[in-house]
PDB file of N, CA and C in Angstrom:
ATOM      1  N   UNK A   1     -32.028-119.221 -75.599  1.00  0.00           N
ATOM      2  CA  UNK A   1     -32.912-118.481 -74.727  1.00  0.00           C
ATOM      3  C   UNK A   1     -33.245-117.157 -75.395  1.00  0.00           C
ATOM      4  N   UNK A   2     -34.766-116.890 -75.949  1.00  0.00           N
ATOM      5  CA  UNK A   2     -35.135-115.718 -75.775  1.00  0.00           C
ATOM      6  C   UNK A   2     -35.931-115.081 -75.268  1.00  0.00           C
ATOM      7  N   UNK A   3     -36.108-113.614 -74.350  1.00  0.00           N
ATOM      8  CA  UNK A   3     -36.783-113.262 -74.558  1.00  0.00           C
ATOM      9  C   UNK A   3     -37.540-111.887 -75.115  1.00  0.00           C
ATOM     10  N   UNK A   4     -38.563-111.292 -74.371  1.00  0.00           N
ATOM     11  CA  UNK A   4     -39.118-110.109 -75.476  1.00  0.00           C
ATOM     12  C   UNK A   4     -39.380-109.487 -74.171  1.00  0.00           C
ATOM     13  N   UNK A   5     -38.980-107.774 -73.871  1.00  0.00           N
ATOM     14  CA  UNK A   5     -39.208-106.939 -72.843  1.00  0.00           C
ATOM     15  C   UNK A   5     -40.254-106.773 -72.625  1.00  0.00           C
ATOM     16  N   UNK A   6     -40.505-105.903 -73.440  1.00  0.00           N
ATOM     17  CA  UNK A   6     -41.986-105.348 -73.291  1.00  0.00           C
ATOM     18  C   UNK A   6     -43.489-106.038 -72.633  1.00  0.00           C
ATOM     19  N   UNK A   7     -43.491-107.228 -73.257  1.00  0.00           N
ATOM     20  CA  UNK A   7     -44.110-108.102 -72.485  1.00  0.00           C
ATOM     21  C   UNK A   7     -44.141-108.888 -71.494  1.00  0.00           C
ATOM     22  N   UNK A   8     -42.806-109.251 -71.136  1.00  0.00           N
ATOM     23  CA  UNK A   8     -42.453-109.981 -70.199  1.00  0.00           C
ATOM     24  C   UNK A   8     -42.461-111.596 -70.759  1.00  0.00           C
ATOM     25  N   UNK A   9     -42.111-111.565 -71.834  1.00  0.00           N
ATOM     26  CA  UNK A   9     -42.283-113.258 -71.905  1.00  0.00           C
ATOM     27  C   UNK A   9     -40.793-113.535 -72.397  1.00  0.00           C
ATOM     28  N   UNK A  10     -40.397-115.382 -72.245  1.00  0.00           N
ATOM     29  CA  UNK A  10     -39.206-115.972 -71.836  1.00  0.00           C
ATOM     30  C   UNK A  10     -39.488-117.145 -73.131  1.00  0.00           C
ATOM     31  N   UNK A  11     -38.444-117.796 -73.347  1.00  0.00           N
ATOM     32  CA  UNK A  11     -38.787-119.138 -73.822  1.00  0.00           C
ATOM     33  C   UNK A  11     -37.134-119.548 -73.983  1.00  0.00           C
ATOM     34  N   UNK A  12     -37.288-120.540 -73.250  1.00  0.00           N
ATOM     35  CA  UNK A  12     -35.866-121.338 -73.515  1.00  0.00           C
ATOM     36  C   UNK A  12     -35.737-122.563 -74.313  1.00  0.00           C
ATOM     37  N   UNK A  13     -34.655-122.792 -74.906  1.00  0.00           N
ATOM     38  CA  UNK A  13     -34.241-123.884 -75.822  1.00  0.00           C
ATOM     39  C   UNK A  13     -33.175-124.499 -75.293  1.00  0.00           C
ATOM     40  N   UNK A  14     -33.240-125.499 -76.055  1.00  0.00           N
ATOM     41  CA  UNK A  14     -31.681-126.687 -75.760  1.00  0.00           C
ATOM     42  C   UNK A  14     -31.811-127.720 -77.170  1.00  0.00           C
ATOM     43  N   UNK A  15     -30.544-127.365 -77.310  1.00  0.00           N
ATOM     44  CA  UNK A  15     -30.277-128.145 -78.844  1.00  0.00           C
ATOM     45  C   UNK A  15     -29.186-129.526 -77.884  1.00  0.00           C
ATOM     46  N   UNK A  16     -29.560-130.517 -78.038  1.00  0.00           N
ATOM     47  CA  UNK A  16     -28.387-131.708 -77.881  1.00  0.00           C
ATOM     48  C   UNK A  16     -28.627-132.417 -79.321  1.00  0.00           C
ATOM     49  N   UNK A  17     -27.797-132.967 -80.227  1.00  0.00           N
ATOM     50  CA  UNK A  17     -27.907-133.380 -81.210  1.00  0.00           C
ATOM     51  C   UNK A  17     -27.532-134.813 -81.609  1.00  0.00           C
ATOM     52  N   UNK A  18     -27.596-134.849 -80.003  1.00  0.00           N
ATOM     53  CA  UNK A  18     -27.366-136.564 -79.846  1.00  0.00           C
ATOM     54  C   UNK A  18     -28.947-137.198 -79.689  1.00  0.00           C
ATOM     55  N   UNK A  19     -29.701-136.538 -79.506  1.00  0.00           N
ATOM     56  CA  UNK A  19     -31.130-136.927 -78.932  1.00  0.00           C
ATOM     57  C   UNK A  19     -32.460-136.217 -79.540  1.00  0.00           C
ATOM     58  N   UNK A  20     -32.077-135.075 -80.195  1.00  0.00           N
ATOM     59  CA  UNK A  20     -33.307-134.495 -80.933  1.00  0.00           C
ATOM     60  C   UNK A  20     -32.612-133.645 -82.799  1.00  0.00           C
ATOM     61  N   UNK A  21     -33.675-133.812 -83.565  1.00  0.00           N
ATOM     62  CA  UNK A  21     -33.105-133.102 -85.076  1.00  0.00           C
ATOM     63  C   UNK A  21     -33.140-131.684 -84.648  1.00  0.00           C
ATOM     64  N   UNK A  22     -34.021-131.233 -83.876  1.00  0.00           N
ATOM     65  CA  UNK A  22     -33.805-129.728 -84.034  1.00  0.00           C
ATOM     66  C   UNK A  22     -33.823-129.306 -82.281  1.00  0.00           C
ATOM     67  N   UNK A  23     -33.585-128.024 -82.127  1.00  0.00           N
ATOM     68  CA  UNK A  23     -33.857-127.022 -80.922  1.00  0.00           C
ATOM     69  C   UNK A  23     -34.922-127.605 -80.049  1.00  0.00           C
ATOM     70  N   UNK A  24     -34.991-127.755 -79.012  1.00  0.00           N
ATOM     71  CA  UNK A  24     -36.167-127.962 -78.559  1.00  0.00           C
ATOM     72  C   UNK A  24     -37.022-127.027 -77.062  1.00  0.00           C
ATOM     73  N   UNK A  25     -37.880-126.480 -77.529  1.00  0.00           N
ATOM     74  CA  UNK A  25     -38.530-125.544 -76.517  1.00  0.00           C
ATOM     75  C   UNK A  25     -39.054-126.798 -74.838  1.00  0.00           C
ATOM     76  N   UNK A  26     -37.811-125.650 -74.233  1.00  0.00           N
ATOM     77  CA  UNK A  26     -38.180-125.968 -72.592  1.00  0.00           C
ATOM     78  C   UNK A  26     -38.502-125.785 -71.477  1.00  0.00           C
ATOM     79  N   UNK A  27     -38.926-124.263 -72.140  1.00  0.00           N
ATOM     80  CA  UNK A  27     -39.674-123.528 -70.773  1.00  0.00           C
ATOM     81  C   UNK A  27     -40.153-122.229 -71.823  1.00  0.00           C
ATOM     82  N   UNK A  28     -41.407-121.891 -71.506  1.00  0.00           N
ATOM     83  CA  UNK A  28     -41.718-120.783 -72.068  1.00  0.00           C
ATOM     84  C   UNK A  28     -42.566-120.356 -70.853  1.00  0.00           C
ATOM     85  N   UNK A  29     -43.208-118.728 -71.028  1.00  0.00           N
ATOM     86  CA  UNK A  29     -44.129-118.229 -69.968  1.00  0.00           C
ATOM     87  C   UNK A  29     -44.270-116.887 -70.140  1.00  0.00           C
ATOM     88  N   UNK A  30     -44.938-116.051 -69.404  1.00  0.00           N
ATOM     89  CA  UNK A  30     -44.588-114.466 -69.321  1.00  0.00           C
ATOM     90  C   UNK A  30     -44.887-114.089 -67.716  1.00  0.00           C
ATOM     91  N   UNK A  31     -44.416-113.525 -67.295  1.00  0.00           N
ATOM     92  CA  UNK A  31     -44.565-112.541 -66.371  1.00  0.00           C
ATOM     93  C   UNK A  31     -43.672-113.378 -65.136  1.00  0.00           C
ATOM     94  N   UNK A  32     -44.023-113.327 -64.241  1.00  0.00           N
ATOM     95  CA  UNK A  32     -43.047-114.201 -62.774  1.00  0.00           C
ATOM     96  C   UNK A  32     -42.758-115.579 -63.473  1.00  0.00           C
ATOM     97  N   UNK A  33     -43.588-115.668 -64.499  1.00  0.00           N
ATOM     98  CA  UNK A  33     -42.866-117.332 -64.938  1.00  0.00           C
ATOM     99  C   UNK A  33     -41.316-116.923 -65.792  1.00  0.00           C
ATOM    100  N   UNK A  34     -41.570-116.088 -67.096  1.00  0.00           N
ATOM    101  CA  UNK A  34     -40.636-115.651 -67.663  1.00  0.00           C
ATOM    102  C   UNK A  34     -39.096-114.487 -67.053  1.00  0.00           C
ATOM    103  N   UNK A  35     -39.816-114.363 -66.097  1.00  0.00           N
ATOM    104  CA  UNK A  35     -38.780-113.644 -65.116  1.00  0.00           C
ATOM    105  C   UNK A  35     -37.780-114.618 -64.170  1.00  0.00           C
ATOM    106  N   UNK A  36     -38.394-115.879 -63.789  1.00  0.00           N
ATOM    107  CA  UNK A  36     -37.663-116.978 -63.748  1.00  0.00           C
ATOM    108  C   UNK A  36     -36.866-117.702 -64.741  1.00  0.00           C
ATOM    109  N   UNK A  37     -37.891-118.159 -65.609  1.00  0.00           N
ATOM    110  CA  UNK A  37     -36.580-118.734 -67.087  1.00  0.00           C
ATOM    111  C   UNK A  37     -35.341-117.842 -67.206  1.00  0.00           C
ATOM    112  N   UNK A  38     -35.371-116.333 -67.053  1.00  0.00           N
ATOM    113  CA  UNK A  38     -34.218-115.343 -67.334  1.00  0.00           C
ATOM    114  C   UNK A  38     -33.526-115.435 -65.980  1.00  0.00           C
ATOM    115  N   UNK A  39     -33.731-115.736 -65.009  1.00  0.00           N
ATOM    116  CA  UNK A  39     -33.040-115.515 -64.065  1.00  0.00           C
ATOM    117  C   UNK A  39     -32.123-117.083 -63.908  1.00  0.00           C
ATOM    118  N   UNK A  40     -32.925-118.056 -64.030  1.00  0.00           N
ATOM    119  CA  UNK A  40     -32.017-119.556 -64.301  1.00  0.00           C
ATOM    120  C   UNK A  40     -31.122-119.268 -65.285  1.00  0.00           C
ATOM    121  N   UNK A  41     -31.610-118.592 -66.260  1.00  0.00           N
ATOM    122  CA  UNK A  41     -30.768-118.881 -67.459  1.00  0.00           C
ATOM    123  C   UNK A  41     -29.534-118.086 -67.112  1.00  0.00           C
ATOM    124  N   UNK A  42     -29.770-116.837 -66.468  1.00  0.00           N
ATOM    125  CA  UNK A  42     -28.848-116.259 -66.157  1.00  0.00           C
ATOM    126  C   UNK A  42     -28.014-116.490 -65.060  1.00  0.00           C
ATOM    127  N   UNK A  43     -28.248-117.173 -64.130  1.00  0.00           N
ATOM    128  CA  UNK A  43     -27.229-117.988 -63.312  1.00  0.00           C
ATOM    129  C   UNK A  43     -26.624-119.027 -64.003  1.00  0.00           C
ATOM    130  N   UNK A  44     -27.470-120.229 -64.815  1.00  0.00           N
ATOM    131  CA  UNK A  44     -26.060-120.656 -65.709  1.00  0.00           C
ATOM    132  C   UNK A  44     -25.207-120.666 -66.509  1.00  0.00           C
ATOM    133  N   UNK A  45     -25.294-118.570 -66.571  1.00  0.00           N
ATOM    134  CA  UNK A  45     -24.591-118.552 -67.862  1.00  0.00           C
ATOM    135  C   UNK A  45     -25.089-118.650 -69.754  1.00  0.00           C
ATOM    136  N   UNK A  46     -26.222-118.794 -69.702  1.00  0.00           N
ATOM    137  CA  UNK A  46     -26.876-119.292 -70.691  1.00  0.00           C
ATOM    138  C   UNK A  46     -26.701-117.697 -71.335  1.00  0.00           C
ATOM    139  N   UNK A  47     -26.513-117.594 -72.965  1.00  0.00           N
ATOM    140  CA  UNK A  47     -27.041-116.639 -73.192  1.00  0.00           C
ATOM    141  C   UNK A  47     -28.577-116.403 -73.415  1.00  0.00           C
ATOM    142  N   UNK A  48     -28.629-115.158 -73.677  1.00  0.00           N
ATOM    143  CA  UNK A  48     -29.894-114.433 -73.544  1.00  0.00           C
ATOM    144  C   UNK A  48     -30.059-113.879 -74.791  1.00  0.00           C
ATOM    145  N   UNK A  49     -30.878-114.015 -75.641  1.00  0.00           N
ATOM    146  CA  UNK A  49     -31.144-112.941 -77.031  1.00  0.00           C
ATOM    147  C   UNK A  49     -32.726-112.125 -76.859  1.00  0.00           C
ATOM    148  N   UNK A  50     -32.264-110.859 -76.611  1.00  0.00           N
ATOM    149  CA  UNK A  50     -34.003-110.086 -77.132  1.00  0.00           C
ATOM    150  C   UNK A  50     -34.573-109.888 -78.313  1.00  0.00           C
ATOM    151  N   UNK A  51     -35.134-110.152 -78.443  1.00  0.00           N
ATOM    152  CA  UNK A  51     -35.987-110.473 -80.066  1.00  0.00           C
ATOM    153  C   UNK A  51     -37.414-110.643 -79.301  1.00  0.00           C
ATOM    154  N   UNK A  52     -37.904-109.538 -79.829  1.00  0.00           N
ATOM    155  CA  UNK A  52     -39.567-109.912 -79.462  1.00  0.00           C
ATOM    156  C   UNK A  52     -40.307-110.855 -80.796  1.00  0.00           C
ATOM    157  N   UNK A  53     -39.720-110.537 -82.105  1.00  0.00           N
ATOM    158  CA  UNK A  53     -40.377-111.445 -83.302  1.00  0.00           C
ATOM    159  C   UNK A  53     -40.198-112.949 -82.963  1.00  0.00           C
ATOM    160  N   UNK A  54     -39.289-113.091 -82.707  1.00  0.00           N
ATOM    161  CA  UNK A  54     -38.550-114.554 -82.196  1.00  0.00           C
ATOM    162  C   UNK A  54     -39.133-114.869 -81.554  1.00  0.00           C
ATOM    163  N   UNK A  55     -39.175-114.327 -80.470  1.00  0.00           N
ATOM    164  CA  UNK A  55     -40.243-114.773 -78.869  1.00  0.00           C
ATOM    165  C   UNK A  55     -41.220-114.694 -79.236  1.00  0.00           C
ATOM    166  N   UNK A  56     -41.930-114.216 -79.963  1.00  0.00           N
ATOM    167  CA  UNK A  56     -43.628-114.528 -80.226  1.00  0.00           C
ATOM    168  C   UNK A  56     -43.755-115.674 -80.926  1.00  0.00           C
ATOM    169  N   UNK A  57     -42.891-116.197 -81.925  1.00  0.00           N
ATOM    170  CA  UNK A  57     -43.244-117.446 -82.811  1.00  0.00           C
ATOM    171  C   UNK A  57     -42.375-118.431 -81.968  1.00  0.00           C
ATOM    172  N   UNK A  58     -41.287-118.234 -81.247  1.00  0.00           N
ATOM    173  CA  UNK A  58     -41.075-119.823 -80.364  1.00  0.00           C
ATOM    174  C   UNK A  58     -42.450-119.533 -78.909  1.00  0.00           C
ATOM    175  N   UNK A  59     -43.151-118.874 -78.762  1.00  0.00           N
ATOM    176  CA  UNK A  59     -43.899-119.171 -77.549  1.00  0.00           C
ATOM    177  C   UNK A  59     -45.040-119.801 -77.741  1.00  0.00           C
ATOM    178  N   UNK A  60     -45.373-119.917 -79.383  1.00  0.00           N
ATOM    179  CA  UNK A  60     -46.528-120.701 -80.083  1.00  0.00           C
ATOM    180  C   UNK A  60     -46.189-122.405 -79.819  1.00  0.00           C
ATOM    181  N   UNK A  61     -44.910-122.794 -79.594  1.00  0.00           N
ATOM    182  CA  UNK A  61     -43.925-123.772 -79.913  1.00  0.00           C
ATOM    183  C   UNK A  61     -44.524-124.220 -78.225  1.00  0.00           C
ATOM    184  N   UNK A  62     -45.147-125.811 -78.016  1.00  0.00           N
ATOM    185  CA  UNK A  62     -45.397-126.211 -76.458  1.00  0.00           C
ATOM    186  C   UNK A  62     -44.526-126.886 -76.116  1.00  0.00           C
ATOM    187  N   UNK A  63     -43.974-126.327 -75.062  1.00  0.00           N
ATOM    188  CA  UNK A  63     -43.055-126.806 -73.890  1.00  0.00           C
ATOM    189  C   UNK A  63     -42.797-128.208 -74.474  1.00  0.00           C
ATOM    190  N   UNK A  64     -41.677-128.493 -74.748  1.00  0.00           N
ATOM    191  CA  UNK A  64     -41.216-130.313 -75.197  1.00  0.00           C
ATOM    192  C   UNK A  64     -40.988-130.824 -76.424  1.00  0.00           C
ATOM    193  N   UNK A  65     -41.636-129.705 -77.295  1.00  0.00           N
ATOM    194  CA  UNK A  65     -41.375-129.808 -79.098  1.00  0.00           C
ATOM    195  C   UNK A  65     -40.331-129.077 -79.540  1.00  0.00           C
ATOM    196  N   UNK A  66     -40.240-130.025 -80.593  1.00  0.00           N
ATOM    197  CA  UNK A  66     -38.844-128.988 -81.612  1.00  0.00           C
ATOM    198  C   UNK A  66     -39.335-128.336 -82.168  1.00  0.00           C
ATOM    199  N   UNK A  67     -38.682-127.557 -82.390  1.00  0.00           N
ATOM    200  CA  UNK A  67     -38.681-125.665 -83.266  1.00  0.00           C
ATOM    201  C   UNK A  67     -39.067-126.217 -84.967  1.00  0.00           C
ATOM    202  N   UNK A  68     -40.337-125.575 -85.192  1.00  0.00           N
ATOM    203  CA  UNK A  68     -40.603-126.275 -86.402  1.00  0.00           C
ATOM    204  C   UNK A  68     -39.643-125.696 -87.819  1.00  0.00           C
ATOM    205  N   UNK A  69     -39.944-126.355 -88.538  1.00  0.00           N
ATOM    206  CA  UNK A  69     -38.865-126.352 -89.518  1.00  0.00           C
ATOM    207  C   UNK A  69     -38.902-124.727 -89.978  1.00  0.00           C
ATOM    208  N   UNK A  70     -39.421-124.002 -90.428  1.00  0.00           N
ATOM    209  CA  UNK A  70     -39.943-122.123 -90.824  1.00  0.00           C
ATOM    210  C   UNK A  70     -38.636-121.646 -89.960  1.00  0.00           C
ATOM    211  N   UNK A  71     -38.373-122.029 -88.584  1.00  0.00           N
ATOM    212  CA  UNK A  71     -37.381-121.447 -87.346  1.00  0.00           C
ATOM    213  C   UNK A  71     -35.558-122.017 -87.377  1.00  0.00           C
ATOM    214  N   UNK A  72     -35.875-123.018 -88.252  1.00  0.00           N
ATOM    215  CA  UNK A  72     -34.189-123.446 -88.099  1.00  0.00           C
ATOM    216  C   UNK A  72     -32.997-122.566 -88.472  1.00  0.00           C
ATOM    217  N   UNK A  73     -33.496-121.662 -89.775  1.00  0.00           N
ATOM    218  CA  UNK A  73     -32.292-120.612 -89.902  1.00  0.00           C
ATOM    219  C   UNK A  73     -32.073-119.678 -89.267  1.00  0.00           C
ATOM    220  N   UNK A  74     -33.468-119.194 -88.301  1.00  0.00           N
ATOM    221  CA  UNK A  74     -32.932-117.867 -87.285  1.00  0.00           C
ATOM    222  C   UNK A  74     -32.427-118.672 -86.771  1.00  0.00           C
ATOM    223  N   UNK A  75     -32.475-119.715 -85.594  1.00  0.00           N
ATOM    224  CA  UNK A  75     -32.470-120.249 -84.934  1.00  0.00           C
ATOM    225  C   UNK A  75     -30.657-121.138 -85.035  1.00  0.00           C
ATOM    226  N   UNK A  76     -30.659-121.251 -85.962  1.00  0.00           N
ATOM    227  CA  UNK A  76     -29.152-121.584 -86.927  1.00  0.00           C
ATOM    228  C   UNK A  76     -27.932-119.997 -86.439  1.00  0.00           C
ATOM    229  N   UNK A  77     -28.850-119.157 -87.223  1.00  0.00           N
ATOM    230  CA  UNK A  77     -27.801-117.687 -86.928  1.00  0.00           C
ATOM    231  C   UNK A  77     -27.590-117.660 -85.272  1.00  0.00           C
ATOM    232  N   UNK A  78     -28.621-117.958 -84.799  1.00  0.00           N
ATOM    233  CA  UNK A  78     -28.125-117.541 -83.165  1.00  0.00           C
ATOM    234  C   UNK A  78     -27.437-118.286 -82.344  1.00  0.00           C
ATOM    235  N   UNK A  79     -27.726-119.448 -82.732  1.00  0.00           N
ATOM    236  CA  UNK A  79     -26.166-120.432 -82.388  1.00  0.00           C
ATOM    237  C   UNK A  79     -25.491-120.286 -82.866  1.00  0.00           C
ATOM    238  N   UNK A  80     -25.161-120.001 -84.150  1.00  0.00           N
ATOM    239  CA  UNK A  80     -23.390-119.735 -85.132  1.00  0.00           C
ATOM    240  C   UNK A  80     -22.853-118.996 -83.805  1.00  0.00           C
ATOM    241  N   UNK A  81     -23.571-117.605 -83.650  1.00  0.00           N
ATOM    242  CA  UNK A  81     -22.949-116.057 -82.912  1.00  0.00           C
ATOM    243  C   UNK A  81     -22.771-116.892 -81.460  1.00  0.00           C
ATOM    244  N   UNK A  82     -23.933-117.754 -80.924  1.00  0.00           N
ATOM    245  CA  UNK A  82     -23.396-118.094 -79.827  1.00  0.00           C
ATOM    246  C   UNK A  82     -22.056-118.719 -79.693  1.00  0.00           C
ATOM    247  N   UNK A  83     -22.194-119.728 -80.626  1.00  0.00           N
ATOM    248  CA  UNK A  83     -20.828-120.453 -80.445  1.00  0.00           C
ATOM    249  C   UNK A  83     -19.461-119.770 -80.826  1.00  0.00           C
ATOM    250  N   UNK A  84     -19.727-118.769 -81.728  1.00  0.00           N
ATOM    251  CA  UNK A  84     -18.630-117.819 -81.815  1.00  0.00           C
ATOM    252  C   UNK A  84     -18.167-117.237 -80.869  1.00  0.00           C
ATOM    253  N   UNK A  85     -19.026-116.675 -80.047  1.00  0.00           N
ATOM    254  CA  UNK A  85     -18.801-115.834 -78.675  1.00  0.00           C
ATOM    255  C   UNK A  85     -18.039-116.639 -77.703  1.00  0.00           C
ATOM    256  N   UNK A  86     -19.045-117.883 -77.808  1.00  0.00           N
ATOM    257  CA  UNK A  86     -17.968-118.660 -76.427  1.00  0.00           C
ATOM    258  C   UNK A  86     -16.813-119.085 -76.676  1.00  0.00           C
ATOM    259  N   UNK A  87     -16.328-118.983 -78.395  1.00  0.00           N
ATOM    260  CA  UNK A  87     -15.070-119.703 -78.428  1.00  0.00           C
ATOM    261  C   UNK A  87     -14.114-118.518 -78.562  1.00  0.00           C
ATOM    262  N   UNK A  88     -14.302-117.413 -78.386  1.00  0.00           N
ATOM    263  CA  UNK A  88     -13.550-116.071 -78.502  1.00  0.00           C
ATOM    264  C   UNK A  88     -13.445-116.099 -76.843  1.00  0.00           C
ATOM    265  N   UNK A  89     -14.126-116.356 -76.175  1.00  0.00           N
ATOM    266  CA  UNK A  89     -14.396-115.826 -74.648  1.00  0.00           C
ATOM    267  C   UNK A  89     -13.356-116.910 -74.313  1.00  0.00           C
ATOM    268  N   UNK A  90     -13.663-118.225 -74.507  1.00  0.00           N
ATOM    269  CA  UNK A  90     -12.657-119.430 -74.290  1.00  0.00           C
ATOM    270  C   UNK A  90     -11.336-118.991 -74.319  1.00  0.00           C
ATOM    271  N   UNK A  91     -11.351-118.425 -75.412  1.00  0.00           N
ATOM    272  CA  UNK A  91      -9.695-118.435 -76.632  1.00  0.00           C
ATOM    273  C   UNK A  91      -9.111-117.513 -75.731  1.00  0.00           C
ATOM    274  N   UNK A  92     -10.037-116.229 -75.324  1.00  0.00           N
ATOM    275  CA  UNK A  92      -8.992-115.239 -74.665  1.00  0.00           C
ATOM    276  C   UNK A  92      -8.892-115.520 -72.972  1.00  0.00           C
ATOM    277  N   UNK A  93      -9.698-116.329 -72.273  1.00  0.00           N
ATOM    278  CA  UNK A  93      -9.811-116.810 -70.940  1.00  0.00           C
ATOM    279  C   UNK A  93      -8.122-117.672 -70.959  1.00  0.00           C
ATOM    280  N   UNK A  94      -8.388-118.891 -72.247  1.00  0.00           N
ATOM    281  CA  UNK A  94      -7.574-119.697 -71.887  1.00  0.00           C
ATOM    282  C   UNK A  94      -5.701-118.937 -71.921  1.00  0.00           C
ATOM    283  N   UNK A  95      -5.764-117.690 -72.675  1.00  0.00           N
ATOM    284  CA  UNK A  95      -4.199-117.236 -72.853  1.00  0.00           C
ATOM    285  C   UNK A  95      -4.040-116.274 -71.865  1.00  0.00           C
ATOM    286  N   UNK A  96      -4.731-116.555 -70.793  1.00  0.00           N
ATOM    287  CA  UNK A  96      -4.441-116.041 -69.421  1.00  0.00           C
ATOM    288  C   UNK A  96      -3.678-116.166 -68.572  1.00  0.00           C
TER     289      UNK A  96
END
């Protein structure tokens, strides 16, 4: 999930790698639309990255396609950090 302040625009992803090669864009929008994607995303927990560069080149990306190939290494870095985060958050939840 990113999005970009200033403008108000959203765009969410979902990588399953049982069913698609890359990321795939699943909601994009700006204004009451993108204020929704952030607010779902943020009830399930999803992270959130602000990057307005990011958000301008996945909002080119239509609703249902994968992240074209130019996007896989940002797109690579921000899952590494995600998955880092949740397994630090895990690690110290679970020695509770």
């Amino acid at each position: 999930m990113a999005r970009e302040k200033k403008t108000g625009r959203a765009v969410a992803l979902v990588y399953d790698e049982q069913r698609t090669a890359a990321p795939q864009v699943v909601a994009s929008g700006s204004g009451l639309i993108a204020e929704k994607i952030i607010e779902t995303a943020r009830e399930a927990g999803v992270f959130i990255r602000e990057d307005p560069d990011l958000v301008e080149l996945l909002a080119k990306v239509p609703v249902g396609e994968e992240i074209p190939a130019e996007l896989y290494q940002t797109i690579a870095e921000v899952l590494a950090f995600v998955y880092s985060v949740n397994e630090k958050f895990k690690k110290k939840h679970d020695s509770r």
